[in-house]
PDB file of N, CA and C in Angstrom:
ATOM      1  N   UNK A   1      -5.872 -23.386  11.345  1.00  0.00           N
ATOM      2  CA  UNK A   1      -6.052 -22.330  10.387  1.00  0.00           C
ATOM      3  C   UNK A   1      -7.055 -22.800   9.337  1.00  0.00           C
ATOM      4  N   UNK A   2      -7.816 -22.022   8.797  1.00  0.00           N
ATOM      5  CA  UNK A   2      -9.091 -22.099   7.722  1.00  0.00           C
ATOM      6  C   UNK A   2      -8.692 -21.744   6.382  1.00  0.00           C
ATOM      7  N   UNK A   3      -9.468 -21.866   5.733  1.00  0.00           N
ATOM      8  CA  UNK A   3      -9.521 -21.400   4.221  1.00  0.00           C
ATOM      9  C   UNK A   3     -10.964 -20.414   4.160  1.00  0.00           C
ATOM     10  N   UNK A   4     -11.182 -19.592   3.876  1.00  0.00           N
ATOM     11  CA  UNK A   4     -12.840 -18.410   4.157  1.00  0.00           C
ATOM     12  C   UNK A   4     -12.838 -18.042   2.621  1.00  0.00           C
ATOM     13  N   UNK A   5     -14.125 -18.104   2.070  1.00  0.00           N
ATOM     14  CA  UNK A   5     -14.598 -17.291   0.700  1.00  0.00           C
ATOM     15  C   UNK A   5     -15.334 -15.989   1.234  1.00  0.00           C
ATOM     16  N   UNK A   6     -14.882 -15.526   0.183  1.00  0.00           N
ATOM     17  CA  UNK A   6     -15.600 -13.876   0.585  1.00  0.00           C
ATOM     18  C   UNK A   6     -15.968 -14.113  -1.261  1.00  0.00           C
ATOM     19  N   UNK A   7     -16.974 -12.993  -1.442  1.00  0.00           N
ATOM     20  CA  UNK A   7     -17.942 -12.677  -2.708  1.00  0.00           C
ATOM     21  C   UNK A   7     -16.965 -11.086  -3.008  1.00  0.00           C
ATOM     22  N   UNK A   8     -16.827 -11.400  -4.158  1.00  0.00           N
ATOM     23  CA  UNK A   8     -16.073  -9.661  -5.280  1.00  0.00           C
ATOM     24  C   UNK A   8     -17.207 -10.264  -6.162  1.00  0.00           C
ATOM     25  N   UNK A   9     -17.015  -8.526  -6.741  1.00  0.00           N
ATOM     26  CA  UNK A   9     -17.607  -8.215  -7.637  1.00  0.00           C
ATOM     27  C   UNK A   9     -16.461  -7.773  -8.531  1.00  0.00           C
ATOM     28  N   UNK A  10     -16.765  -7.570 -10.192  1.00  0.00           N
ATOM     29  CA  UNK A  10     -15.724  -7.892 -11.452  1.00  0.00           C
ATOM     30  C   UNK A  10     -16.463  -7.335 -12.198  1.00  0.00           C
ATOM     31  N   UNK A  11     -16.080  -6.709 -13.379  1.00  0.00           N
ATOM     32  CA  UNK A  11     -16.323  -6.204 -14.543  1.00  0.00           C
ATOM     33  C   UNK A  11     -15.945  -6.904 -15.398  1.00  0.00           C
ATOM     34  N   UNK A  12     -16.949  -7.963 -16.818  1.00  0.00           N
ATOM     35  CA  UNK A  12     -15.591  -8.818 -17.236  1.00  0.00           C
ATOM     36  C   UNK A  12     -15.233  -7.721 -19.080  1.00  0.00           C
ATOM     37  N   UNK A  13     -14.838  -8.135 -19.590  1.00  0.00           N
ATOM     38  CA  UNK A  13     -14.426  -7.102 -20.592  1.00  0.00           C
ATOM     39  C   UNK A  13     -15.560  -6.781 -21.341  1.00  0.00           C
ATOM     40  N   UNK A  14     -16.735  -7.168 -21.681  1.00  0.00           N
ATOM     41  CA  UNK A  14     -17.570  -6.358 -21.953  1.00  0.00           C
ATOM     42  C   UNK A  14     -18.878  -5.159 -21.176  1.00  0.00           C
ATOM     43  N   UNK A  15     -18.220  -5.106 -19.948  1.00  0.00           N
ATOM     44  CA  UNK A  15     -18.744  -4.414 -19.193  1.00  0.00           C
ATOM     45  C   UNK A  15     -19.992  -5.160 -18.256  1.00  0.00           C
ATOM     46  N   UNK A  16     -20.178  -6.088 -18.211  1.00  0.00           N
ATOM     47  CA  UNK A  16     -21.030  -6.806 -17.311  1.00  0.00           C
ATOM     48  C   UNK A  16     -20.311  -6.789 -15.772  1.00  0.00           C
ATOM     49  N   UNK A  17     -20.999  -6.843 -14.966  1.00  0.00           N
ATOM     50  CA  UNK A  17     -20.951  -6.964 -13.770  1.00  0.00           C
ATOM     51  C   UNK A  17     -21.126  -8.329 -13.152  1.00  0.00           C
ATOM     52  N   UNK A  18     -20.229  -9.186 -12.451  1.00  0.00           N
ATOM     53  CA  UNK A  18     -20.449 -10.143 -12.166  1.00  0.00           C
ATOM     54  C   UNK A  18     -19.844 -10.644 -10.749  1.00  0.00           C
ATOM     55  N   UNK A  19     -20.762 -11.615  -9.951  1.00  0.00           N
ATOM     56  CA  UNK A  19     -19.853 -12.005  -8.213  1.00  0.00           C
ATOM     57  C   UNK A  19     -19.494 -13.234  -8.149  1.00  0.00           C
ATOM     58  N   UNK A  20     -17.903 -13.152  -8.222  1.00  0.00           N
ATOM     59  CA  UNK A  20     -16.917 -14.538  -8.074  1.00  0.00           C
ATOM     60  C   UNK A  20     -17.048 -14.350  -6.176  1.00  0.00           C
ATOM     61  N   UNK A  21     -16.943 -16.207  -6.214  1.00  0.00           N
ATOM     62  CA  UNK A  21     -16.239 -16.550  -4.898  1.00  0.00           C
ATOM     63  C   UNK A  21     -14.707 -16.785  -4.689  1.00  0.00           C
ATOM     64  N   UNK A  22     -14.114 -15.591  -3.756  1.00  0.00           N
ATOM     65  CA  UNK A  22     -12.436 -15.933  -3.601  1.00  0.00           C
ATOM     66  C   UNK A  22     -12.300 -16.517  -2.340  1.00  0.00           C
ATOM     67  N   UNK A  23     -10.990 -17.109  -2.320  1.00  0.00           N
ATOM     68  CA  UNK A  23     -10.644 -17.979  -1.223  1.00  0.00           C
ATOM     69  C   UNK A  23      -9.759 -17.115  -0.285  1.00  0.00           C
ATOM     70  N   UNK A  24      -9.405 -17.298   0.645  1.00  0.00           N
ATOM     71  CA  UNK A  24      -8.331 -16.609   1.437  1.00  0.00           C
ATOM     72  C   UNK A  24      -8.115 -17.639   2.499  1.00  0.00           C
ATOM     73  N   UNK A  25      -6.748 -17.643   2.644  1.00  0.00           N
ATOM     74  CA  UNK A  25      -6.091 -18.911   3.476  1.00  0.00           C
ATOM     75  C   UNK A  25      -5.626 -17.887   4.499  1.00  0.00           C
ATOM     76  N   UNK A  26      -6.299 -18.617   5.539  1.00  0.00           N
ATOM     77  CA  UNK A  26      -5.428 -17.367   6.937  1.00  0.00           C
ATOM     78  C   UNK A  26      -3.934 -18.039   7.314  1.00  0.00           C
ATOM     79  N   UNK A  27      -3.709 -19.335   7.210  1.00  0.00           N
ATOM     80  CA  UNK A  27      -1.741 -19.345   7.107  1.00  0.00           C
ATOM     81  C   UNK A  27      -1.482 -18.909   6.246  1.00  0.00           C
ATOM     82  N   UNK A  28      -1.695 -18.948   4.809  1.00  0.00           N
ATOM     83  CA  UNK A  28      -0.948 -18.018   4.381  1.00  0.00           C
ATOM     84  C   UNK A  28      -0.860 -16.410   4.578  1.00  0.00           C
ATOM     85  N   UNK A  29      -1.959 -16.187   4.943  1.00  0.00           N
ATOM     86  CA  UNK A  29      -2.080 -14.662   5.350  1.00  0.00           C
ATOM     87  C   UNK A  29      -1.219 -14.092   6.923  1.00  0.00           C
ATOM     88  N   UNK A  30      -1.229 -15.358   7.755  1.00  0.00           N
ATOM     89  CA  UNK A  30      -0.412 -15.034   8.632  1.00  0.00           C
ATOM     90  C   UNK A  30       0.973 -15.330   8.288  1.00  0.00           C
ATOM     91  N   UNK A  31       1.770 -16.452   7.295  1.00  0.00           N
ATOM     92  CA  UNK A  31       2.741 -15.972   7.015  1.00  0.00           C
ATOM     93  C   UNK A  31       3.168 -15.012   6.497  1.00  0.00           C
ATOM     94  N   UNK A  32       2.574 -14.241   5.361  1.00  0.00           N
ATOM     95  CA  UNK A  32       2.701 -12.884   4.903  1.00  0.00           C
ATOM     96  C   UNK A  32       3.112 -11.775   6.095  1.00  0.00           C
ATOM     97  N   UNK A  33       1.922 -11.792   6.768  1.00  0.00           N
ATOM     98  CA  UNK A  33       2.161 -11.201   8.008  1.00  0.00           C
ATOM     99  C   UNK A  33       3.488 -10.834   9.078  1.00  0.00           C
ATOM    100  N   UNK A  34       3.521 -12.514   9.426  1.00  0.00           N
ATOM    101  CA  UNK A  34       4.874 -12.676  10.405  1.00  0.00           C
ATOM    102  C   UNK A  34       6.082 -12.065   9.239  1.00  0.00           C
ATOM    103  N   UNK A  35       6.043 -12.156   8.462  1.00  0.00           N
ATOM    104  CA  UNK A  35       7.179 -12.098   7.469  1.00  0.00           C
ATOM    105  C   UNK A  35       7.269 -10.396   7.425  1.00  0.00           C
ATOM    106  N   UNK A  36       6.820  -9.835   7.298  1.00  0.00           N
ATOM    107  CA  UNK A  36       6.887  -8.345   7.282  1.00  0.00           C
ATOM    108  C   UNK A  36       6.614  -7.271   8.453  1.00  0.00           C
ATOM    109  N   UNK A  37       6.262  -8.178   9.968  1.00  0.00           N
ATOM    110  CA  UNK A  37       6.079  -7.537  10.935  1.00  0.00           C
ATOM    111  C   UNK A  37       7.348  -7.434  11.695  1.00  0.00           C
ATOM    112  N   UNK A  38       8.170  -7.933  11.851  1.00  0.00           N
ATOM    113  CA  UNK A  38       8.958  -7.426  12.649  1.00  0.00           C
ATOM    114  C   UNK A  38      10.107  -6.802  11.750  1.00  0.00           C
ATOM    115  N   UNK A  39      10.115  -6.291  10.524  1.00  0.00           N
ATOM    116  CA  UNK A  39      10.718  -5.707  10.054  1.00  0.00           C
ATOM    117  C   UNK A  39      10.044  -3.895  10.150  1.00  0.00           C
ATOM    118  N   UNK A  40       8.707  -4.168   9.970  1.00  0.00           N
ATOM    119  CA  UNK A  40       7.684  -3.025  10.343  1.00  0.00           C
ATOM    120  C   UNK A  40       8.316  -2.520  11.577  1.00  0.00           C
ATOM    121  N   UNK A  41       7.886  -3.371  12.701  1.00  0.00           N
ATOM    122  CA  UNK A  41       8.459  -2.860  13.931  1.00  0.00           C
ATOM    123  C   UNK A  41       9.812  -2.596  14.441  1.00  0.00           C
ATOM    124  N   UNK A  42      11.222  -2.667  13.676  1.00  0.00           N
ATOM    125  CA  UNK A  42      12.103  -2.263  14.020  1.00  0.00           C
ATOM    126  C   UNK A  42      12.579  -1.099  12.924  1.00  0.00           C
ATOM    127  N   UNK A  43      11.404  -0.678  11.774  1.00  0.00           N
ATOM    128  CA  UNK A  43      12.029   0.330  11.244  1.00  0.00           C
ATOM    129  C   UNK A  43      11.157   1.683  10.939  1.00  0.00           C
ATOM    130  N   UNK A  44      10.045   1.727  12.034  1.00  0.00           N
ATOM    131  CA  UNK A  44       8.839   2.465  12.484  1.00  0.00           C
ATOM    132  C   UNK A  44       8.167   2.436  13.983  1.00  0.00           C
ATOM    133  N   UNK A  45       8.095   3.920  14.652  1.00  0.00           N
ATOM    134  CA  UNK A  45       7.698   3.783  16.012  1.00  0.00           C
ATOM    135  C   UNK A  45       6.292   3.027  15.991  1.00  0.00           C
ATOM    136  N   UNK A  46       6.093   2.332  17.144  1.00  0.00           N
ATOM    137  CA  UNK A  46       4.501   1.534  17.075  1.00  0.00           C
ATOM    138  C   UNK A  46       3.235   1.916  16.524  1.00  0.00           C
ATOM    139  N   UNK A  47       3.176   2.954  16.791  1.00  0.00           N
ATOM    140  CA  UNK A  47       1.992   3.945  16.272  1.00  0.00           C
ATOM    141  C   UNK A  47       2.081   4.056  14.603  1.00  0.00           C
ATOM    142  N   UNK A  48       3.332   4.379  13.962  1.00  0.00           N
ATOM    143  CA  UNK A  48       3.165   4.215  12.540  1.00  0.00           C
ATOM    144  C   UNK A  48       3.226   2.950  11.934  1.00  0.00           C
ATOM    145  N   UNK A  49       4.061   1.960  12.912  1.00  0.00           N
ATOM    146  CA  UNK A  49       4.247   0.225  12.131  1.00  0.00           C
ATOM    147  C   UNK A  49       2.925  -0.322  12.226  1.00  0.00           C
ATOM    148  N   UNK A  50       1.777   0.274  12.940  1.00  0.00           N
ATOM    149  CA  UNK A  50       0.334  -0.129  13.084  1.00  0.00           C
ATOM    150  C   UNK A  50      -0.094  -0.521  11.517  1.00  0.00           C
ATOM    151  N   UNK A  51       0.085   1.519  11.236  1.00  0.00           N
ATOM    152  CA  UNK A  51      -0.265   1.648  10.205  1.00  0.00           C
ATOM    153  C   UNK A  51       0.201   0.748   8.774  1.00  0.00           C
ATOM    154  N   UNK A  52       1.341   0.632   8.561  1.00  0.00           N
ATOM    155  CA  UNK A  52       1.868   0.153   8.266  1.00  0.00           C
ATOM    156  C   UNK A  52       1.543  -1.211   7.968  1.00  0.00           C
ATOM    157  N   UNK A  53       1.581  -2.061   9.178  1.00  0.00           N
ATOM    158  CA  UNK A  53       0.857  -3.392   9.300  1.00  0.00           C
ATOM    159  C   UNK A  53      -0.370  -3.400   8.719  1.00  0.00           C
ATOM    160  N   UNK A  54      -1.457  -2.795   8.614  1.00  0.00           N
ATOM    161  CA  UNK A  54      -2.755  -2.901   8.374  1.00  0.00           C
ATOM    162  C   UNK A  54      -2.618  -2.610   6.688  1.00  0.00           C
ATOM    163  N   UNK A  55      -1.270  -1.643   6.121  1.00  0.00           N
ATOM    164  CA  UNK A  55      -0.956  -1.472   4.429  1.00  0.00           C
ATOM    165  C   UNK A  55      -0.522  -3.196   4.373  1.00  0.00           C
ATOM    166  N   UNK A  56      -0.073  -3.766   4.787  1.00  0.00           N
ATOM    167  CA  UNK A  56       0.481  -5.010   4.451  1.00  0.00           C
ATOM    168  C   UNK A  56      -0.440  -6.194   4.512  1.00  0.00           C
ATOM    169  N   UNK A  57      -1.381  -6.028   5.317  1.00  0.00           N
ATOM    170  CA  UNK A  57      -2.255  -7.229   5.546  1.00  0.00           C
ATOM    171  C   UNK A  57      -3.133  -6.827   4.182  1.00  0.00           C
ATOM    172  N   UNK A  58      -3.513  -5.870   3.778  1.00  0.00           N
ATOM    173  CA  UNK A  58      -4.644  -5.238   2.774  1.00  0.00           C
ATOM    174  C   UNK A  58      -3.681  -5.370   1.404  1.00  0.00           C
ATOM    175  N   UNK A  59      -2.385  -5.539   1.175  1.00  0.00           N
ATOM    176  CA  UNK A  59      -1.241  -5.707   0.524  1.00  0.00           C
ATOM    177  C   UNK A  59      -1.914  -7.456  -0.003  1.00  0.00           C
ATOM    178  N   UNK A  60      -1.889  -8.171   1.363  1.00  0.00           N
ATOM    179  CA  UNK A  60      -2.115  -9.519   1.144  1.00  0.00           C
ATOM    180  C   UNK A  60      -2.995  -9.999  -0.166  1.00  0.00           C
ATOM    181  N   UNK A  61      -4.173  -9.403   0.889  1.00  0.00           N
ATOM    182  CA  UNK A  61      -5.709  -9.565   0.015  1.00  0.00           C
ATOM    183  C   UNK A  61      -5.293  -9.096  -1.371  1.00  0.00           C
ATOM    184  N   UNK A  62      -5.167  -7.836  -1.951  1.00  0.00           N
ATOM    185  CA  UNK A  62      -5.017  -7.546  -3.330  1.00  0.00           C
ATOM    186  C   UNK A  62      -4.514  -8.407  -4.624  1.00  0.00           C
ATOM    187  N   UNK A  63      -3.316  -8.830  -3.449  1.00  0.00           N
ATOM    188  CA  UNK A  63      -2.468  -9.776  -3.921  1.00  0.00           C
ATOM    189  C   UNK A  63      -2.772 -11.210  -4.139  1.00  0.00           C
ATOM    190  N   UNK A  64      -3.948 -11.549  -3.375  1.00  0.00           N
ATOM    191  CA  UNK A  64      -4.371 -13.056  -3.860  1.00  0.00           C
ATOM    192  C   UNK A  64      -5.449 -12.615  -4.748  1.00  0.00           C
ATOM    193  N   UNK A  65      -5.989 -11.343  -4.665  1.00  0.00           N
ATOM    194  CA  UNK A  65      -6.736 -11.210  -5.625  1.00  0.00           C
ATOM    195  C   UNK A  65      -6.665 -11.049  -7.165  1.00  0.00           C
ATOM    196  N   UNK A  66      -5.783 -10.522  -7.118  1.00  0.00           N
ATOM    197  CA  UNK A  66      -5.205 -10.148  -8.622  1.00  0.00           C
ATOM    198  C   UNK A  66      -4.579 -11.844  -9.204  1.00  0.00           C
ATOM    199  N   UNK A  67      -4.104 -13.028  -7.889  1.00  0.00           N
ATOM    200  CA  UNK A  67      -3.914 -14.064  -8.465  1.00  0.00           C
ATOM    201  C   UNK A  67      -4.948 -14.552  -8.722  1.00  0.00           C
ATOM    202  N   UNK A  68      -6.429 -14.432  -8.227  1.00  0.00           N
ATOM    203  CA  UNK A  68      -7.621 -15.444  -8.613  1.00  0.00           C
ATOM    204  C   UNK A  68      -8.542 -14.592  -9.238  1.00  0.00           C
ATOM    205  N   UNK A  69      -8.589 -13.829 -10.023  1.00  0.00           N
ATOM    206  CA  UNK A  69      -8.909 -13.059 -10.829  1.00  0.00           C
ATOM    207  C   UNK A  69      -7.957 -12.991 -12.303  1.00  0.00           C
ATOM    208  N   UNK A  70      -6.872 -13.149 -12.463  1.00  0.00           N
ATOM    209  CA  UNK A  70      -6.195 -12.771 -13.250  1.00  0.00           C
ATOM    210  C   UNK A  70      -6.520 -11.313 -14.816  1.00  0.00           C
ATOM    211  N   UNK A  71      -7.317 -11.649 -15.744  1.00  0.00           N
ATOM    212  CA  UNK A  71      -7.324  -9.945 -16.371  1.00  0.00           C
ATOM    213  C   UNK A  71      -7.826  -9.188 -15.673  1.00  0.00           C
ATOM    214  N   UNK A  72      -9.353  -9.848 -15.019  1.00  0.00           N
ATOM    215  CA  UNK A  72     -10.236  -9.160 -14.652  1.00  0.00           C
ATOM    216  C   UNK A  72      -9.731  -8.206 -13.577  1.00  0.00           C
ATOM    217  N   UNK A  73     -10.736  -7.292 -13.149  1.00  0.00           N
ATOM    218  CA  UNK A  73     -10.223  -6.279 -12.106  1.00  0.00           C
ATOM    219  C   UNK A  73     -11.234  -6.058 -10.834  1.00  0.00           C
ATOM    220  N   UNK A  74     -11.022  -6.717 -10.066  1.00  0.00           N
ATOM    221  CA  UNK A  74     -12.114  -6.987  -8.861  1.00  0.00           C
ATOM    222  C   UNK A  74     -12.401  -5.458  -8.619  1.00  0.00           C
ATOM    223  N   UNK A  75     -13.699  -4.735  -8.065  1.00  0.00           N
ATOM    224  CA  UNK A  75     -14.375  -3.697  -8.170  1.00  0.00           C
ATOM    225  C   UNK A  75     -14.519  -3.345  -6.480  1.00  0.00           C
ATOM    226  N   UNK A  76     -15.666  -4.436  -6.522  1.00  0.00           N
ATOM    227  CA  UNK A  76     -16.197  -4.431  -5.054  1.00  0.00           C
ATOM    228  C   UNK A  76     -15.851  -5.929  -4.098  1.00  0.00           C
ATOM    229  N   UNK A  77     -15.603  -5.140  -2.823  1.00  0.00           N
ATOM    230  CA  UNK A  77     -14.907  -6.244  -1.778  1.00  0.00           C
ATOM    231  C   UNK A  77     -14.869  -5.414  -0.472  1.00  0.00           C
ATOM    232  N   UNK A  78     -15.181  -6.476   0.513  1.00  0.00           N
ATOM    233  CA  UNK A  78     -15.301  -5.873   1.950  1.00  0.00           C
ATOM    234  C   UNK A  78     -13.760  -6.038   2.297  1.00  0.00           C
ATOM    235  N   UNK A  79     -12.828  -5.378   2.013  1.00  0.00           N
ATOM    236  CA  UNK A  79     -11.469  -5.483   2.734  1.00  0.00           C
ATOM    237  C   UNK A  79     -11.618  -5.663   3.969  1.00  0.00           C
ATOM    238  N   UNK A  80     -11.811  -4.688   5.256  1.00  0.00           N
ATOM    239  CA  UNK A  80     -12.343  -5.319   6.539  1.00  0.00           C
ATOM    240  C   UNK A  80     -12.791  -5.843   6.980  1.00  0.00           C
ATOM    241  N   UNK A  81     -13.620  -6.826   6.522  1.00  0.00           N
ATOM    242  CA  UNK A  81     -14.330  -7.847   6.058  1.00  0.00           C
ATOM    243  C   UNK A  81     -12.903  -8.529   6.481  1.00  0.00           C
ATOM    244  N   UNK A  82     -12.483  -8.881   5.454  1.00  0.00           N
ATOM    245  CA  UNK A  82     -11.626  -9.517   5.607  1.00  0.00           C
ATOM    246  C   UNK A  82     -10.545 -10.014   6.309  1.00  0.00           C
ATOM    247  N   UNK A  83      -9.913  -8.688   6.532  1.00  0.00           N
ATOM    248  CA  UNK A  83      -8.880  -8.773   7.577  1.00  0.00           C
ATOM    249  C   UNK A  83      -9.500  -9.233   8.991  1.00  0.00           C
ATOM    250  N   UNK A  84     -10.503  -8.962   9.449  1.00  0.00           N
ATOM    251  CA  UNK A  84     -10.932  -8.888  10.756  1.00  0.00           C
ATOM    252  C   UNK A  84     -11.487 -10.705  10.458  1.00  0.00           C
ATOM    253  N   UNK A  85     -11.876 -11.397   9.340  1.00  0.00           N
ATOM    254  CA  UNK A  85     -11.843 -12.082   9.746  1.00  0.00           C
ATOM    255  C   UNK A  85     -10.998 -13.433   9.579  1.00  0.00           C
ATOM    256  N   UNK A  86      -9.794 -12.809   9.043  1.00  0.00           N
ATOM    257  CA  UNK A  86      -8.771 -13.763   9.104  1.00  0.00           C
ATOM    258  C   UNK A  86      -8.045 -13.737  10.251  1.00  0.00           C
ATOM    259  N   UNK A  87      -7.841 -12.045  10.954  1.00  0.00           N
ATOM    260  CA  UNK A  87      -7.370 -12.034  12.031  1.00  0.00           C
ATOM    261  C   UNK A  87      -8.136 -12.986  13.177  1.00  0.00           C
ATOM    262  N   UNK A  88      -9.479 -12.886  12.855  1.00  0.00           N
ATOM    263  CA  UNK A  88      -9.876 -13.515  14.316  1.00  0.00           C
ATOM    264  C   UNK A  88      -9.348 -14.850  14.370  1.00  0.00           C
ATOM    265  N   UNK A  89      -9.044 -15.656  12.986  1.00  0.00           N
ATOM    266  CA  UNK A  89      -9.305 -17.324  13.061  1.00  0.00           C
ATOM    267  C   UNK A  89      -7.620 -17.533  13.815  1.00  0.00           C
ATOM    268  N   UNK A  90      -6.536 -16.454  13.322  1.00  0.00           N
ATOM    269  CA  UNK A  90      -5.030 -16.850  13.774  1.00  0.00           C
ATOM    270  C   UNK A  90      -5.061 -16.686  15.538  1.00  0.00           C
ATOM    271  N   UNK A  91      -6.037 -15.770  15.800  1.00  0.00           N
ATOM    272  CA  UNK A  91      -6.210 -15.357  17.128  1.00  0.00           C
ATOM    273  C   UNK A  91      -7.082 -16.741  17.835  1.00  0.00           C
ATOM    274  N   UNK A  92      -7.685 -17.601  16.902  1.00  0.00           N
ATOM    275  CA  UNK A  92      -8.608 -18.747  17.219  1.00  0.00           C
ATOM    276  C   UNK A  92     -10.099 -18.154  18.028  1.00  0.00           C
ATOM    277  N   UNK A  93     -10.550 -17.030  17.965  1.00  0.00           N
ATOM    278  CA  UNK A  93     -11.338 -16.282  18.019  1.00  0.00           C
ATOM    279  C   UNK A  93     -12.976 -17.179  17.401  1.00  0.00           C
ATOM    280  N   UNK A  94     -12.678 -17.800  16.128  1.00  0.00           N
ATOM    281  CA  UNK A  94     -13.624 -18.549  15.350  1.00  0.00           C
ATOM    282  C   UNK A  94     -13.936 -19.338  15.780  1.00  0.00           C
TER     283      UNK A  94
END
């Protein structure tokens, strides 16, 4: 498993625009994952726990974001970006 930076963009309180590098750990993103998928799948038919799954992985990201950001309020970010490429590294795809 990897550690991947992706580039946000931030507003900092006087209105400037600025691009931090964030980190994203794909074990932790796949524990997040395992941890809320088979609860997905035994309390939603497949077709909606999809959905579901893909609110939780995007759940992830926000969520480390708002930790490595703290006031600030990240703006711009490739979410799919993301997911697709944390998914590939658990899949060993990378």
């Amino acid at each position: 498993m990897s550690q991947f930076n992706f580039t946000v963009s931030y507003l900092d309180a006087n209105g400037q625009k600025h691009d931090q590098e964030i980190y994203l750990d794909s074990q932790d993103y796949k524990r997040h994952y395992e941890q809320n998928y088979s609860t997905l799948m035994q309390n939603y038919p497949p077709d909606q726990a999809e959905k579901h799954i893909l609110a939780t992985k995007k759940h992830y990201i926000e969520e480390t974001l708002a930790h490595q950001f703290g006031s600030h309020t990240a703006l711009e970010y490739d979410v799919a970006e993301m997911i697709d490429t944390l998914d590939r590294d658990i899949k060993g795809a990378l």
